[in-house]
Protein backbone atom coordinates (compact mmCIF):
# COMPACT_ATOMS: atom_id res chain seq x y z
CA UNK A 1 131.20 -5.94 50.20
CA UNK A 2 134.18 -8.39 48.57
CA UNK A 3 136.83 -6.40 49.65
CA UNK A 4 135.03 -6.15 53.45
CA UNK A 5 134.76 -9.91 53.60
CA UNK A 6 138.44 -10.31 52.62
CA UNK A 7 139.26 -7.37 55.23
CA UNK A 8 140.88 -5.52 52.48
CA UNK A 9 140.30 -1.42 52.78
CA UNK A 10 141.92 -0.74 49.33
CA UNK A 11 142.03 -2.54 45.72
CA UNK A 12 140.25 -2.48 42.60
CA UNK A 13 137.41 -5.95 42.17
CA UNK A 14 137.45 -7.75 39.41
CA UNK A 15 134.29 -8.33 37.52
CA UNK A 16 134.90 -9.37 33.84
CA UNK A 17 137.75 -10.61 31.95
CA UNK A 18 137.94 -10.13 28.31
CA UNK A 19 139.03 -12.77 26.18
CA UNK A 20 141.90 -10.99 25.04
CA UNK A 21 143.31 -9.28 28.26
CA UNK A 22 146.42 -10.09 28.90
CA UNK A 23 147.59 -12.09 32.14
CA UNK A 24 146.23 -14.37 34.14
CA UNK A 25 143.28 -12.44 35.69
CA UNK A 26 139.99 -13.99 36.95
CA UNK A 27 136.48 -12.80 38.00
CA UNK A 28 136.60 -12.20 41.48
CA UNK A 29 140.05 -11.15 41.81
CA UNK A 30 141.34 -7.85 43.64
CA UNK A 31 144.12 -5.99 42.67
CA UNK A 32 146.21 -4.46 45.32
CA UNK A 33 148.88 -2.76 43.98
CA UNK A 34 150.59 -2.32 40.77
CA UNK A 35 154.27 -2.14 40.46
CA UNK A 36 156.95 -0.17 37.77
CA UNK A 37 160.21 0.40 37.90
CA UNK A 38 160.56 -0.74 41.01
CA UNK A 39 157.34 2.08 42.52
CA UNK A 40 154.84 0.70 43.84
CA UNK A 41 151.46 1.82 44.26
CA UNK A 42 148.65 0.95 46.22
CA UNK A 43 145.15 1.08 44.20
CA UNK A 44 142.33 2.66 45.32
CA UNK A 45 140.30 3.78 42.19
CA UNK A 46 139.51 2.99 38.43
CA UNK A 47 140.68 6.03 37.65
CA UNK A 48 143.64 6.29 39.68
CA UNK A 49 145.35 3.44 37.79
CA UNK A 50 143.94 4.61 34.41
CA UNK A 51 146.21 7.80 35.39
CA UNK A 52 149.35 5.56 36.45
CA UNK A 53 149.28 3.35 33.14
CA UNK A 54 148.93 6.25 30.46
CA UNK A 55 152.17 7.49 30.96
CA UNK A 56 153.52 4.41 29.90
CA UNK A 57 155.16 3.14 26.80
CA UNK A 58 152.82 0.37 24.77
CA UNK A 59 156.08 -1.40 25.63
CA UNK A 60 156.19 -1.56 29.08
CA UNK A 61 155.98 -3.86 31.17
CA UNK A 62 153.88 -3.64 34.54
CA UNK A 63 153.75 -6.54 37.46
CA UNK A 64 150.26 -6.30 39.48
CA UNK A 65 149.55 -7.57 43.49
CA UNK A 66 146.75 -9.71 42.76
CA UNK A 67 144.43 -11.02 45.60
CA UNK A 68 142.60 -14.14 44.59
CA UNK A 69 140.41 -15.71 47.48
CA UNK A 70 143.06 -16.44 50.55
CA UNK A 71 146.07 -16.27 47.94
CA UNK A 72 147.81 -14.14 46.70
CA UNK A 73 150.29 -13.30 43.50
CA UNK A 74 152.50 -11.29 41.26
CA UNK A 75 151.42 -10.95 37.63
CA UNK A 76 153.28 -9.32 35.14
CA UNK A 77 151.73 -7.84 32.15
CA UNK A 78 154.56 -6.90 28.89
CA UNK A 79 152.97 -4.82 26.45
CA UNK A 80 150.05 -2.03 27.45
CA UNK A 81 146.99 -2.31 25.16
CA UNK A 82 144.51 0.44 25.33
């Protein structure tokens, strides 16, 4: 229904943060795409980025389209947790 009102057809909705996640994430957010090395992916399921981040070093470092309201930003993320 978020994603409709912000005529979005793909991303993942935000619905809790956890203290201890790491970037500057927000209820409410959506996240579009998520970025490595220069791919970039469009996100369309839970899973589907589950499967694109456990690949990945604990050391990497990922950069996510974020959606927020009528904005939108880059965040980058250093260091995977599980």
């Amino acid at each position: 229904e978020q994603k409709r009102e912000q005529k979005l057809s793909t991303g993942l909705l935000i619905n809790e943060v956890k203290p201890e996640a790491k970037g500057d994430f927000r209820r409410g957010d959506v996240l579009l795409t998520l970025v490595h090395k220069g791919a970039q992916t469009e996100l369309r399921s839970v899973e589907q980025l589950n499967r694109l981040l456990q690949p990945l070093d604990k050391n990497a470092t990922v950069t996510l389209h974020v959606r927020r309201g009528e904005r939108s930003a880059f965040i980058s993320v250093s260091g995977l947790s599980d």
